[in-house]
Protein backbone atom coordinates (compact mmCIF):
# COMPACT_ATOMS: atom_id res chain seq x y z
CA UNK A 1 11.09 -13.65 39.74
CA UNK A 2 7.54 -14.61 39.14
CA UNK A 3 7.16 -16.47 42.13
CA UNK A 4 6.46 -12.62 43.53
CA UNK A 5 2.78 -13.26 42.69
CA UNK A 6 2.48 -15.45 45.37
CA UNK A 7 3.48 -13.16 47.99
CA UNK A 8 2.57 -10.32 49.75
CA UNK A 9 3.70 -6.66 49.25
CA UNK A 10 5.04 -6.64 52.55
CA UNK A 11 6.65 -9.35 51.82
CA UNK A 12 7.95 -8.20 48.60
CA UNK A 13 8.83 -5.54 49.68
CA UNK A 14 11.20 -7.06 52.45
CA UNK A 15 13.40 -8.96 49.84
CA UNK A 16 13.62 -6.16 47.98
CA UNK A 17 15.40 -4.07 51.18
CA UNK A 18 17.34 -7.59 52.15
CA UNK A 19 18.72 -8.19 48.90
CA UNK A 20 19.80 -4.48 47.96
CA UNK A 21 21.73 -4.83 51.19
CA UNK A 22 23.36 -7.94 50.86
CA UNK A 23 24.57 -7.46 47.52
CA UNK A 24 24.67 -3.56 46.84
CA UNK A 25 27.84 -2.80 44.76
CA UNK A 26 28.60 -6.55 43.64
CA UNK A 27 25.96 -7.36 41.34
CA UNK A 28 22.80 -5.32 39.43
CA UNK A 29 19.35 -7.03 41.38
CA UNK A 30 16.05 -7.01 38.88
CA UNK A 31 13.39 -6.87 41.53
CA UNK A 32 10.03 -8.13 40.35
CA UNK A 33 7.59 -6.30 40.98
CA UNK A 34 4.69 -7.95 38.95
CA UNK A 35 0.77 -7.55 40.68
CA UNK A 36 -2.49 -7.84 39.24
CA UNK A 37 -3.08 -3.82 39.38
CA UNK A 38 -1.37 -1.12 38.43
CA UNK A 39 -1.76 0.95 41.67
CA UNK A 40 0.59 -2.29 43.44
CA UNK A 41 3.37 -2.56 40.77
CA UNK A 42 3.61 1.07 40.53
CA UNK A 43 3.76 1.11 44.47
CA UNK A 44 6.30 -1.68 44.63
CA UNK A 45 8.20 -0.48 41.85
CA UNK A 46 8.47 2.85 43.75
CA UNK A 47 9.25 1.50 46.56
CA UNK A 48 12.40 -1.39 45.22
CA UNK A 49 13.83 1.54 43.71
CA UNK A 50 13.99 3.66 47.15
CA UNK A 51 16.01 0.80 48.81
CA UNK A 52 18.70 0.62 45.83
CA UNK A 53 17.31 -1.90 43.74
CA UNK A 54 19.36 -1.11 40.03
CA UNK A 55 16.38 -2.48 37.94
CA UNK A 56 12.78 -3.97 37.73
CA UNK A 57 10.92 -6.36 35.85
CA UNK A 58 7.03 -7.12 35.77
CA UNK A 59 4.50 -9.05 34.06
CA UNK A 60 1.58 -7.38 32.32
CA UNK A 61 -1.50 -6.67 33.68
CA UNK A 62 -3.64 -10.04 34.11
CA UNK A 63 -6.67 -11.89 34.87
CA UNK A 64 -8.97 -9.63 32.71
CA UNK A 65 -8.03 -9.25 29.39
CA UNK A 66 -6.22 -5.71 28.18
CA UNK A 67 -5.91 -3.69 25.21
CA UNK A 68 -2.07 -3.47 23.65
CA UNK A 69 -2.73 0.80 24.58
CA UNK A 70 -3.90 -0.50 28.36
CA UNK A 71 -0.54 -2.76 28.94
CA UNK A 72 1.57 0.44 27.31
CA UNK A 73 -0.09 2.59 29.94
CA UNK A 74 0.63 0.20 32.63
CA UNK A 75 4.28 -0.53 32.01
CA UNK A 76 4.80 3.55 31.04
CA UNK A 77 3.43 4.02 35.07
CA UNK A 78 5.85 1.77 36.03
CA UNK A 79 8.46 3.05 34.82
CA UNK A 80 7.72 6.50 35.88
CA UNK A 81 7.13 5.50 39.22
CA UNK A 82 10.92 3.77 39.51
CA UNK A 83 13.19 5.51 36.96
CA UNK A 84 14.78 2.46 36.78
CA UNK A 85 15.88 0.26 33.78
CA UNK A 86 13.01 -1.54 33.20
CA UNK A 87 11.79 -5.32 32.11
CA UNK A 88 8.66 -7.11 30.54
CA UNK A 89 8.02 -10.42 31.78
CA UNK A 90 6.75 -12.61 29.14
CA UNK A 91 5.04 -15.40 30.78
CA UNK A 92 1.86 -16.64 28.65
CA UNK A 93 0.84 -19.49 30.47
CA UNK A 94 0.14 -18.06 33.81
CA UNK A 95 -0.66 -14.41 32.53
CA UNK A 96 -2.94 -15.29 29.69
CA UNK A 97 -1.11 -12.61 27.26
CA UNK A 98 1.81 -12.89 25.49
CA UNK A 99 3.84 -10.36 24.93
CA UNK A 100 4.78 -10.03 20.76
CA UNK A 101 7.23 -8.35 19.04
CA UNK A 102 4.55 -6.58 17.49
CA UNK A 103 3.57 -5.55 21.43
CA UNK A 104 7.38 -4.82 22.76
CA UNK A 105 7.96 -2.65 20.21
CA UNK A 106 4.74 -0.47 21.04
CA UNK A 107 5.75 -0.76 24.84
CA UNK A 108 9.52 0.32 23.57
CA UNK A 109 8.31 3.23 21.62
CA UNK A 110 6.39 4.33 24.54
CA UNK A 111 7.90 4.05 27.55
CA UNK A 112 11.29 5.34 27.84
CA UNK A 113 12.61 2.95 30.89
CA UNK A 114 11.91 0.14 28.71
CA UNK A 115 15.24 -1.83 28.03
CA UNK A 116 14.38 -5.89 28.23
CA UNK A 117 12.24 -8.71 28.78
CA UNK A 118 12.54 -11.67 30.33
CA UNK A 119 11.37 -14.79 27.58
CA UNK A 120 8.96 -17.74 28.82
CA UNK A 121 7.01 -18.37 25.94
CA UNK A 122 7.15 -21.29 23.47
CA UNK A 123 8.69 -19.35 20.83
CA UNK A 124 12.19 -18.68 21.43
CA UNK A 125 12.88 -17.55 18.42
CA UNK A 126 11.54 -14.69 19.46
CA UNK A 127 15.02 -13.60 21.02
CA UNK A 128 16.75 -13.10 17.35
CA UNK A 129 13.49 -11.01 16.87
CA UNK A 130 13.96 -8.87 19.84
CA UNK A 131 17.68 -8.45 19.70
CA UNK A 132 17.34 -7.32 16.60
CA UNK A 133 15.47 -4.80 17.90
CA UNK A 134 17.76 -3.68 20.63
CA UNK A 135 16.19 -5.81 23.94
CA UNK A 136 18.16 -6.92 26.37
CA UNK A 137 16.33 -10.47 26.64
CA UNK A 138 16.45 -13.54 29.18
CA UNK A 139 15.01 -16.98 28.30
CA UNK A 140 13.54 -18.07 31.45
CA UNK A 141 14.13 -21.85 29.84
CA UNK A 142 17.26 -22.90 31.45
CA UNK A 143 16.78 -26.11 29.44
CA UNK A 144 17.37 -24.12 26.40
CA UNK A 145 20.02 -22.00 27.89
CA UNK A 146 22.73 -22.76 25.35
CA UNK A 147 20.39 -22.49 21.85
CA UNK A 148 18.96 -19.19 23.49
CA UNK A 149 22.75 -17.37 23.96
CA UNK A 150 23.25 -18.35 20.17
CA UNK A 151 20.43 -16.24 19.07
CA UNK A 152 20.60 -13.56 21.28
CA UNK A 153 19.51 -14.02 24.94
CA UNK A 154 21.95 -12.50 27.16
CA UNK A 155 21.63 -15.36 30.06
CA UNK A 156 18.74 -16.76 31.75
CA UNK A 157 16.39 -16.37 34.92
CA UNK A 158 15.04 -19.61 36.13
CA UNK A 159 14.14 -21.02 39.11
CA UNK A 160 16.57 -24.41 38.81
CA UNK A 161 19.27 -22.55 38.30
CA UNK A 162 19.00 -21.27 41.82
CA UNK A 163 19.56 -24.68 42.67
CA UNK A 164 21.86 -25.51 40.36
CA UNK A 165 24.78 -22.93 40.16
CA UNK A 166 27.23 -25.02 39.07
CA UNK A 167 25.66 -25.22 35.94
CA UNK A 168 27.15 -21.38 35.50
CA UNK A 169 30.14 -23.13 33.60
CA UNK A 170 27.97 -23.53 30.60
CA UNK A 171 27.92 -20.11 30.20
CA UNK A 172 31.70 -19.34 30.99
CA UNK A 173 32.47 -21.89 28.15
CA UNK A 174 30.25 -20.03 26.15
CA UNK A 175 31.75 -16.90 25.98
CA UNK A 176 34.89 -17.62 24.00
CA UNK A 177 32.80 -18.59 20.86
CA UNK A 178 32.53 -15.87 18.61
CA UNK A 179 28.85 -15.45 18.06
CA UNK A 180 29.31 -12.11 15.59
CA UNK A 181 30.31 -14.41 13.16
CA UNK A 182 28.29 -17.38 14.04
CA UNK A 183 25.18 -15.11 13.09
CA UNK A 184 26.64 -14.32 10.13
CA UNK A 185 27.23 -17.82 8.94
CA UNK A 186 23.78 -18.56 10.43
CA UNK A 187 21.24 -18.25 7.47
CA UNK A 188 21.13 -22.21 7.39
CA UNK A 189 21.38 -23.31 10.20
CA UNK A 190 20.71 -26.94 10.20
CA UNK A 191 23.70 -28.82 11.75
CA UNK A 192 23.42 -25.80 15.06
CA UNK A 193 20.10 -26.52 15.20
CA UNK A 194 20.50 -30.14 15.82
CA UNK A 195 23.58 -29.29 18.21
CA UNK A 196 21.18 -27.08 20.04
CA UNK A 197 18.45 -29.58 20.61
CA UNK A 198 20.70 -32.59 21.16
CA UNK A 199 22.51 -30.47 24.08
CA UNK A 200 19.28 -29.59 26.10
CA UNK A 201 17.28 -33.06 25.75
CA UNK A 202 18.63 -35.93 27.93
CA UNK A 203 15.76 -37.99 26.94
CA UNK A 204 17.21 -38.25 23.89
CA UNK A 205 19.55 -41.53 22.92
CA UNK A 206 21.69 -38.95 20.68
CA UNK A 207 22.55 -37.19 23.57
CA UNK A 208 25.17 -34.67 22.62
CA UNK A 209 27.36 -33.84 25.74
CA UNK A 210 27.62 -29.51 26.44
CA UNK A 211 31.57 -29.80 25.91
CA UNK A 212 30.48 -30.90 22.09
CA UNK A 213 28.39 -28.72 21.64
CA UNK A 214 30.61 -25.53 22.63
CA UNK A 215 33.13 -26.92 20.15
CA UNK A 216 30.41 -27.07 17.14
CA UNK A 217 29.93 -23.57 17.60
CA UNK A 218 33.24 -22.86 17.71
CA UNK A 219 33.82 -24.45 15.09
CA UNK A 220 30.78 -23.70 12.41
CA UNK A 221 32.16 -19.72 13.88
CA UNK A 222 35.88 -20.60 12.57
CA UNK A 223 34.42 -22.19 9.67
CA UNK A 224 35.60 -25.34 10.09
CA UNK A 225 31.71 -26.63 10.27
CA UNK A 226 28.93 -25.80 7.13
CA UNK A 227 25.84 -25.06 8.56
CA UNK A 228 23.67 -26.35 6.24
C-alpha cells in the first residue's frame, strides 16, 4: 500500500482502474492513495473511487510537521472527495508522525468516512486500544500476524505476504478459536504472551511451531490453559 509514494499519479492511478477491473465483485480493494499534499490524495482519492474502488487508505500529511486540527482537515477532504470507507495509515518511520489513539479518535470524531487504520508502529498494543474504540485495524507486521488477531487486528497488509500466500492458513486456523472469550480470560496474560512471541521469532531456540500455538489459544479460550 505504501509503496504508492514511490509512484506517480498516473501511475497510481492506472492500478487503481486495473485492479477494480480484475477483481470487481470478488473481493473489497483499499486503494492507497497517500501523497505529500492534500490537493493529490484528494485528487486520487476522487479519482479510485470513480473506477469502483470499495475503499481507501492514506498516510497523513508528511515531510513538514502538522498540527493534530491540520491532519483532521486533511483526512476530512479525503473523505469528502471519495465517499468511500476510509483508512489511516499509521506508518511512523517513514512519515515522521504517528498516529495516537489520542489522534484517531479526533480524526474519528471528525470525519465521518473514517472506519480503520492500517498499524505499522512499534506499539501494537495499540490494536486492543483502537478496537475498543470501534476501528477496523490491520497490523502491517506480518511477523506479528498471529499476537495482532488476538488483540484485535482484523488481518494484515504487508508486503511479504504478497509473496507468501500460503501463509493465509495461519489465519484460516485462526478463526475457529474463540477470541470473545479469550479476551475475557485475558487480564493476565502471561503464558499468551509468551505463545505469541515464541510463534513469530525463528531466531529464537524455543521456537514454538504456529500449529502450537493455535491450540494454546484454544485452549487458555476453553479454559483448559490459566493465563497467568
Amino acid at each position: 500500500m505504501g509503496e504508492s509514494i514511490l509512484l506517480s499519479d498516473g501511475e497510481n492511478r492506472r492500478i487503481a482502474e486495473i485492479v477494480s477491473d480484475q477483481n470487481r465483485g470478488r473481493v473489497k480493494n483499499i486503494m492507497h492513495v497517500g501523497a505529500p499534499t492534500t490537493e493529490r490524495t484528494v485528487a486520487l482519492a476522487r479519482h479510485a473511487a470513480s473506477v469502483g474502488v470499495k475503499a481507501i487508505c492514506c498516510v497523513p500529511p508528511f515531510f513538514y510537521r502538522r498540527t493534530d486540527e491540520e491532519i483532521v482537515q486533511h483526512y476530512r477532504a479525503v473523505g469528502d472527495a471519495a465517499g468511500l470507507p476510509l483508512f489511516a495509515y499509521n506508518l511512523p518511520s517513514a512519515t515522521s508522525m504517528e498516529i495516537t489513539p489520542a489522534l484517531i479518535e479526533k480524526i474519528q470524531n471528525a470525519v465521518r468516512w473514517m472506519v480503520g487504520l492500517k498499524h505499522s508502529a512499534t506499539d501494537q498494543m495499540h490494536i486492543r486500544t483502537f478496537e475498543r474504540m470501534g476501528l477496523v485495524c490491520f497490523t502491517g507486521n506480518s511477523r506479528m500476524v498471529l499476537p495482532a488477531l488476538t488483540i484485535g487486528a482484523v488481518g494484515c497488509v504487508d508486503g511479504p505476504l504478497n509473496v507468501a500466500p500460503n501463509c493465509g492458513w495461519r489465519y484460516t486456523h485462526m478463526q475457529a478459536v474463540d477470541f470473545e472469550k479469550l479476551r475475557l480470560r485475558r487480564s493476565r496474560p502471561g503464558i499468551l504472551w509468551i505463545a505469541c512471541y515464541r510463534s513469530v521469532e525463528p531466531t529464537t531456540p524455543w521456537l514454538m511451531p504456529h500449529w502450537e500455538y493455535v491450540w494454546v489459544l484454544s485452549a487458555a479460550t476453553r479454559g483448559l490453559l490459566p493465563l497467568c
